[in-house]
Protein backbone atom coordinates (compact mmCIF):
# COMPACT_ATOMS: atom_id res chain seq x y z
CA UNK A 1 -12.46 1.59 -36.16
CA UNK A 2 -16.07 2.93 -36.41
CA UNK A 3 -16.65 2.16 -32.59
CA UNK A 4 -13.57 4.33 -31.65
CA UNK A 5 -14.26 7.25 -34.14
CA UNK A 6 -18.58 7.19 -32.43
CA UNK A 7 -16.95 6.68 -29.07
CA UNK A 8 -14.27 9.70 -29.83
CA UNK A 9 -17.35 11.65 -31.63
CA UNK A 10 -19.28 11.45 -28.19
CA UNK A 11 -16.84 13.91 -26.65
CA UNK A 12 -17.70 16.74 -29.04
CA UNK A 13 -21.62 15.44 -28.97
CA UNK A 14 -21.46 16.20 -25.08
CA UNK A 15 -18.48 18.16 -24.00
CA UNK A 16 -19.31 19.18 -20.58
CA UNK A 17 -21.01 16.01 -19.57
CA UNK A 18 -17.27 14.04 -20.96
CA UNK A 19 -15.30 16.58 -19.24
CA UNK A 20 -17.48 16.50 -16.01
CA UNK A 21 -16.83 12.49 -16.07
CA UNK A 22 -13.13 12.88 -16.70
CA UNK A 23 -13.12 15.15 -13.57
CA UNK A 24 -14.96 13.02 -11.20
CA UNK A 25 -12.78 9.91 -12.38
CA UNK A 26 -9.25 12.26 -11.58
CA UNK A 27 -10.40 14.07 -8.33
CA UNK A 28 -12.16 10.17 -6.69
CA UNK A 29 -8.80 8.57 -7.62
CA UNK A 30 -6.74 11.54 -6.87
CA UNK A 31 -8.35 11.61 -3.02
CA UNK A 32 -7.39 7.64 -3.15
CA UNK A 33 -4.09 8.68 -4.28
CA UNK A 34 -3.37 10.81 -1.80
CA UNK A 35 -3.86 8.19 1.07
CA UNK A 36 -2.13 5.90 -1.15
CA UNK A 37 0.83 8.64 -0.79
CA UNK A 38 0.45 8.31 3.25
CA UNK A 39 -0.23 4.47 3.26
CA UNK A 40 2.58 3.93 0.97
CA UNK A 41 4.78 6.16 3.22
CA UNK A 42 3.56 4.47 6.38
CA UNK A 43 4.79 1.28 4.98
CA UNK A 44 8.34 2.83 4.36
CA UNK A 45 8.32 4.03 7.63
CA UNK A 46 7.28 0.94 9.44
CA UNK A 47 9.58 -1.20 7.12
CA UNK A 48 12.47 1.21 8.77
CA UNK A 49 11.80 0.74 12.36
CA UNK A 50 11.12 -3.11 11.71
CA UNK A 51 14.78 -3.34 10.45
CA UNK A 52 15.75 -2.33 14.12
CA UNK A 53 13.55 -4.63 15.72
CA UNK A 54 15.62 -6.98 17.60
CA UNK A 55 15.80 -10.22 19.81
CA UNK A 56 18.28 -9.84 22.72
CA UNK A 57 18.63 -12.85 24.77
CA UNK A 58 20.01 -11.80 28.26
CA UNK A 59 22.81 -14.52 29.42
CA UNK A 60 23.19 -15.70 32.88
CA UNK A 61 26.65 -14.78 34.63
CA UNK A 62 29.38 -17.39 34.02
CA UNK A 63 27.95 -19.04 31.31
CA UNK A 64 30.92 -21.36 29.52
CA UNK A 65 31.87 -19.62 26.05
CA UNK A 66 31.60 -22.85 24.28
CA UNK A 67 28.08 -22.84 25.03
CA UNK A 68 27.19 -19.12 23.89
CA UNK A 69 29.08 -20.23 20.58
CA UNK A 70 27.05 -23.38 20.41
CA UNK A 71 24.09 -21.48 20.95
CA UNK A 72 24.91 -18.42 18.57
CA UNK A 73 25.67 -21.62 15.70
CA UNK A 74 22.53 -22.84 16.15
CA UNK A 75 20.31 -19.47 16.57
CA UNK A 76 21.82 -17.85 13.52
CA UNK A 77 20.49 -21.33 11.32
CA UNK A 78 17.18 -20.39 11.78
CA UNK A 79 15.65 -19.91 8.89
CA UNK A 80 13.84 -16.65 9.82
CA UNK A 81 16.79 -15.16 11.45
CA UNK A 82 19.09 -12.63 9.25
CA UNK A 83 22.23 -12.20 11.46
CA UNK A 84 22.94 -13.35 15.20
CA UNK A 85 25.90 -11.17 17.49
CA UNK A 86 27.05 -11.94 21.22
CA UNK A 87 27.40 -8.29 22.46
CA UNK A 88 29.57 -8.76 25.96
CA UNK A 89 29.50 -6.79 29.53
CA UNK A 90 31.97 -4.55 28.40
CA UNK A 91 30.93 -3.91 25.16
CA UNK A 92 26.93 -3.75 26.63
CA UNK A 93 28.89 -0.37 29.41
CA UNK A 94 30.63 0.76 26.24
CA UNK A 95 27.12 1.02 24.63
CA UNK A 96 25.10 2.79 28.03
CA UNK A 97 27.76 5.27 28.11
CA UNK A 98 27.92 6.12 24.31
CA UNK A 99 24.16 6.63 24.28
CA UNK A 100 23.21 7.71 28.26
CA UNK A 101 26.46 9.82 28.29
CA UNK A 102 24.90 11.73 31.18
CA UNK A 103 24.51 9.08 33.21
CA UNK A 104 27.70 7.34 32.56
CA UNK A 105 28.75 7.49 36.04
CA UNK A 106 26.07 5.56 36.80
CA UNK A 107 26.93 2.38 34.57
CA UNK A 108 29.91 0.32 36.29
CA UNK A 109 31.61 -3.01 35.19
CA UNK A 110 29.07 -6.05 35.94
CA UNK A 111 25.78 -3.37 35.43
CA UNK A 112 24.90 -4.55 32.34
CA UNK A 113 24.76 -8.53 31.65
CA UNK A 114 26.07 -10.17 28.17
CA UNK A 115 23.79 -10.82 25.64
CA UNK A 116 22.84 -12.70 22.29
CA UNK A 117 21.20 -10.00 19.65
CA UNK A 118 19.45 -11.08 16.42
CA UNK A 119 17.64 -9.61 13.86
CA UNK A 120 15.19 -11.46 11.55
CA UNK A 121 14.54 -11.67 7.78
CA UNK A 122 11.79 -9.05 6.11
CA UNK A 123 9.86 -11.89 5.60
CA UNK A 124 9.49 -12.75 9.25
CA UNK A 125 9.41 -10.08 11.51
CA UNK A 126 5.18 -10.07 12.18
CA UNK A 127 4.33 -10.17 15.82
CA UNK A 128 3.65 -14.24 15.62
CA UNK A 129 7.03 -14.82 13.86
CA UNK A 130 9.14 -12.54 16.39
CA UNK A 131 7.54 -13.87 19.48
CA UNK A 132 8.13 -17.62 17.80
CA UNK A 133 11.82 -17.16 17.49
CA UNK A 134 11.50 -15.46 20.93
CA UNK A 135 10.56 -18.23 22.60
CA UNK A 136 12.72 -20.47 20.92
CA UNK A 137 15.61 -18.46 22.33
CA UNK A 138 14.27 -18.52 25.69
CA UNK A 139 14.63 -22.52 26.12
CA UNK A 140 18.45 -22.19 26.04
CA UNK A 141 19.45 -22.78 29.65
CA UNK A 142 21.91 -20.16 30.42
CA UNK A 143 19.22 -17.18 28.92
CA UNK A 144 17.92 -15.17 32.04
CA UNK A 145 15.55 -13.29 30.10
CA UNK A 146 14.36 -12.09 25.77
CA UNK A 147 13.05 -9.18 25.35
CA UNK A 148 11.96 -8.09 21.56
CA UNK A 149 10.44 -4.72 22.42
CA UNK A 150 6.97 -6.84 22.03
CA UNK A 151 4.44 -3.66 22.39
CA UNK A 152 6.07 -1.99 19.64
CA UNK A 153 6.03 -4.76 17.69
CA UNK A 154 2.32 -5.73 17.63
CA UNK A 155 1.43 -1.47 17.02
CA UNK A 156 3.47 -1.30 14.02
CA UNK A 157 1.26 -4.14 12.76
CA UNK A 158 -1.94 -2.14 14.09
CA UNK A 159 -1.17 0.63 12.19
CA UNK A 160 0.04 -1.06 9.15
CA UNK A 161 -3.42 -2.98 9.05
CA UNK A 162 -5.34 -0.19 10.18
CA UNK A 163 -4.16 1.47 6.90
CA UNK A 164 -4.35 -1.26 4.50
CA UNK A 165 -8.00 -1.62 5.27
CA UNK A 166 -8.65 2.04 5.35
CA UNK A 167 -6.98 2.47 1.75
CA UNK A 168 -9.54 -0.51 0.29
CA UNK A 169 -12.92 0.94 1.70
CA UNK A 170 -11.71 4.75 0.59
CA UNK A 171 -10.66 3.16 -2.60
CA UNK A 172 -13.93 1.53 -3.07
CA UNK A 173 -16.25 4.54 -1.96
CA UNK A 174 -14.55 6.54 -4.54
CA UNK A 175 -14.72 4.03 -7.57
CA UNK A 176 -18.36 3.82 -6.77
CA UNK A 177 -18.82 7.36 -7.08
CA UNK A 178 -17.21 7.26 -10.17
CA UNK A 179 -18.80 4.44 -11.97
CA UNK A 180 -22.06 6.53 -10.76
CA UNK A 181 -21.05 9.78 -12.80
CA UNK A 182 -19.83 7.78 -15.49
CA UNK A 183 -23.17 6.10 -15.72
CA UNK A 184 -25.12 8.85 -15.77
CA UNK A 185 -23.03 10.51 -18.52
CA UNK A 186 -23.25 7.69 -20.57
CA UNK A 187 -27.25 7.17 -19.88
CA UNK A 188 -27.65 10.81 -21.17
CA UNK A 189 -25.62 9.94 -24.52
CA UNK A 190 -27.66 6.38 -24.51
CA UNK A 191 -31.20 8.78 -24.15
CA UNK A 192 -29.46 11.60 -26.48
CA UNK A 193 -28.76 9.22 -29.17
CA UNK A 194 -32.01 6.50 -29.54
CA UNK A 195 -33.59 7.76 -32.36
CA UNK A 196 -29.95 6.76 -33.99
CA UNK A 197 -30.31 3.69 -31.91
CA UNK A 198 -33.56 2.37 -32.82
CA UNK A 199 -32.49 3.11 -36.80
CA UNK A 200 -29.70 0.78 -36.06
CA UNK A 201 -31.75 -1.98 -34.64
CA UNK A 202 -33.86 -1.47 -37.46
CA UNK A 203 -31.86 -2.31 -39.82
CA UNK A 204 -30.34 -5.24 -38.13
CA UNK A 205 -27.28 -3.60 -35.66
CA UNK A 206 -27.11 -6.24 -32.36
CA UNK A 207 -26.73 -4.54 -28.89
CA UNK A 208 -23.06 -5.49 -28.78
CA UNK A 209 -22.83 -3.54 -32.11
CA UNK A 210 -24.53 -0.39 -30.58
CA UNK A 211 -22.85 -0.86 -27.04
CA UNK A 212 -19.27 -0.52 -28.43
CA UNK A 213 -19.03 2.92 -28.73
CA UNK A 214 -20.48 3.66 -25.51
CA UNK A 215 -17.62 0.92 -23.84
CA UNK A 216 -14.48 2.45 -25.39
CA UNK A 217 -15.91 6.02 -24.70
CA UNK A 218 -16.13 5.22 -20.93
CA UNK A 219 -12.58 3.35 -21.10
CA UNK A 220 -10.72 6.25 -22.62
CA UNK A 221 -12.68 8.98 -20.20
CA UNK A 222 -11.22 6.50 -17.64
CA UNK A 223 -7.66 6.31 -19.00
CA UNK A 224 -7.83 10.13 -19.26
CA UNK A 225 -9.10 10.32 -15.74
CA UNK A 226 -6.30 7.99 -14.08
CA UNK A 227 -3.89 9.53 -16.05
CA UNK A 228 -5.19 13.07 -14.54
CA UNK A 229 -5.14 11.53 -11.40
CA UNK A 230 -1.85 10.22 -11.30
CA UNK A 231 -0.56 13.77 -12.59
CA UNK A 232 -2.53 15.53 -9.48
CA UNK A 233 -1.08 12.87 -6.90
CA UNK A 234 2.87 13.94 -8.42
CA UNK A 235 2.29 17.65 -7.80
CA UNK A 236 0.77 17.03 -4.76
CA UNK A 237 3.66 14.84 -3.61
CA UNK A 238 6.36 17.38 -4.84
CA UNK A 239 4.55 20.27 -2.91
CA UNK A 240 4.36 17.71 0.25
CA UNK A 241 7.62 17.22 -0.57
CA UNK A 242 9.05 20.60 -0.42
CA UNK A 243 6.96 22.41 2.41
CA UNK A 244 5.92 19.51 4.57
CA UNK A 245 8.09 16.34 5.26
CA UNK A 246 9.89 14.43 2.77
CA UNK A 247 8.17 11.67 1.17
CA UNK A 248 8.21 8.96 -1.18
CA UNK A 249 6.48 8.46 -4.40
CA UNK A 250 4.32 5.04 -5.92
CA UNK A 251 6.71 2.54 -7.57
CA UNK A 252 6.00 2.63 -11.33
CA UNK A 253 3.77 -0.44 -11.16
CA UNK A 254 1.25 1.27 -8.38
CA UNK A 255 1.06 3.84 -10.60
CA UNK A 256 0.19 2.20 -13.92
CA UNK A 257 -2.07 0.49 -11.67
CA UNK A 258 -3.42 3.63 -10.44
CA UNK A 259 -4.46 4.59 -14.02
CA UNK A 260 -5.63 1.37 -15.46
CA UNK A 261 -7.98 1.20 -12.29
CA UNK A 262 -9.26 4.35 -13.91
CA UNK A 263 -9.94 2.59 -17.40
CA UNK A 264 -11.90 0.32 -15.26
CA UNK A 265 -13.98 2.46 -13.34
CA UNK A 266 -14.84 3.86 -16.79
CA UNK A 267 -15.34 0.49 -18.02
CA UNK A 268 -17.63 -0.40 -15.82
CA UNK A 269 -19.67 2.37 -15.48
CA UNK A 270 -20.50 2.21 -18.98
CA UNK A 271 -21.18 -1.09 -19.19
CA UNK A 272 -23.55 -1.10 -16.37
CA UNK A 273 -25.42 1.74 -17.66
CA UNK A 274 -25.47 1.20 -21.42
CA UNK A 275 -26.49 -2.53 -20.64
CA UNK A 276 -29.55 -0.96 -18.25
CA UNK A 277 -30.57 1.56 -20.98
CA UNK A 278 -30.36 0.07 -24.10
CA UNK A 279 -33.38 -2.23 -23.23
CA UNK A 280 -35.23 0.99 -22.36
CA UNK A 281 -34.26 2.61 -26.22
C-alpha cells in the first residue's frame, strides 16, 4: 500500500516529467498501432484473395467419367483440400461468356477444356502447400495441365512477411524509445529523491524496499500510456474509416495486448534505470 501511495505521490512530485513519459509511451505505441491498423488489414485482405486461390486441373478430351469421379473421390480426401468440383466444357463457355461477355462470340463449344477445381483449407494454402497438392494433381493421367495462379500466390506471402517483419522492428524501435524516456524520468525522481533514499538505507530499508515505488510508478505511467495509445489508434481508425477506405479494427485480445505491452515498456524502463541509479544514491 505504501509503495503505490510513493509511486502515485511521484506524479504530483514531478508532473511534467510523468506526463512527458505518459506521452512518449502513447504516441511510440500509437505510431506501432497505426501499422498494426495496416498490417492487421493487410492480413484481412490477403486472407480474402487466398480464399479464391484455386487448383484447376485441366482434363484431357475423352477422359472416361468413372475416372474423373475416381479422381475427384480421391482429391477431395486430401487432408489439406476444403472442397473439390468437376466444372465441364459447357459449363467452362457458360463461365467465358458470363465474365468476357464482349468476347462471347469468340468462345465456341470445345474452346474451353473440362476441368477439376479445388480449393484448400486456411491452414494450407502457403506457396509450399499449394504447389504440393499441385503436383499431386498433376500425376493423374488424364490431367493435361494445373495451374494455381502460382505468381500470385508466392507475392501474397511476400507481402504478408514483408509486413510481419516490418511491424516487429517498428515495434521494437519504438519500445526502446520509450523505455529510454521512461528511464530518464525515473533517474530524475531516483536523483530528486536520495537524500530520502539514503535516510531509508540508513535506517535499514533494502533496495527492493526503495525500488518499489519507482516499479509500480513506471507500470501505471505505462498502463496509462497503452491505454492512451489504444484510444489514439480507435480515433484514428474511425477517421480512416470514414474519409479514407474502410477498415478493420484489432480483435480485443491485440488490443489488451497493445496496452499491457505499455505496462511493460514502463516496467522495464524503470527497472533498468532505478536498478542503475540506486547504486549511484
Amino acid at each position: 500500500m505504501r509503495s503505490m501511495r510513493e509511486a502515485l505521490l511521484a506524479f504530483r512530485r514531478a508532473p511534467l516529467l510523468s506526463v512527458l513519459g505518459i506521452i512518449t509511451i502513447a504516441f511510440s505505441l500509437f505510431a506501432v498501432g497505426l501499422f498494426g491498423l495496416v498490417a492487421v488489414n493487410i492480413k484481412e485482405t490477403i486472407a480474402s484473395v487466398e480464399e479464391r486461390v484455386e487448383i484447376r486441373a485441366f482434363i484431357a478430351e475423352g477422359t472416361p467419367a468413372e475416372a474423373i469421379a475416381a479422381a475427384i473421390g480421391d482429391i477431395g480426401s486430401f487432408p489439406e483440400v476444403a472442397k473439390v468440383g468437376y466444372v465441364s466444357q459447357e459449363d467452362a463457355l457458360k463461365r467465358a461468356r458470363q465474365e468476357l461477355g464482349e468476347f462471347r462470340d469468340v468462345f465456341d463449344a470445345g474452346f474451353l477444356p473440362a476441368s477439376i477445381e479445388v480449393r484448400l483449407k486456411p491452414g494450407f494454402r502457403a506457396p509450399d502447400r499449394v504447389r504440393s497438392v499441385a503436383a499431386r494433381i498433376a500425376t493423374y493421367q488424364f490431367v493435361d495441365d494445373v495451374r494455381y495462379g502460382q505468381e500470385w500466390v508466392e507475392k501474397l506471402a511476400r507481402i504478408r512477411n514483408i509486413a510481419g517483419i516490418a511491424g516487429i522492428a517498428l515495434g521494437l524501435a519504438f519500445a526502446m524509445v520509450a523505455v529510454m524516456i521512461i528511464g530518464t524520468t525515473i533517474r530524475m525522481a531516483v536523483l530528486a529523491r536520495s537524500r530520502e533514499i539514503a535516510i531509508m538505507r540508513l535506517v535499514g530499508a533494502t533496495d527492493g524496499f526503495i525500488r518499489r515505488p519507482f516499479l509500480i510508478e513506471g507500470f501505471v505511467k505505462g498502463i496509462l500510456g497503452g491505454g492512451a495509445a489504444l484510444l489514439l489508434t480507435w480515433v484514428a481508425s474511425l477517421l480512416i474509416n470514414q474519409y479514407i477506405v474502410k477498415t478493420s479494427f484489432f480483435p480485443t485480445e491485440l488490443a489488451v495486448i497493445g496496452v499491457l505491452g505499455g505496462a511493460i515498456i514502463g516496467l522495464l524502463g524503470s527497472g533498468v534505470s532505478v536498478g542503475r541509479h540506486l547504486r549511484r544514491v
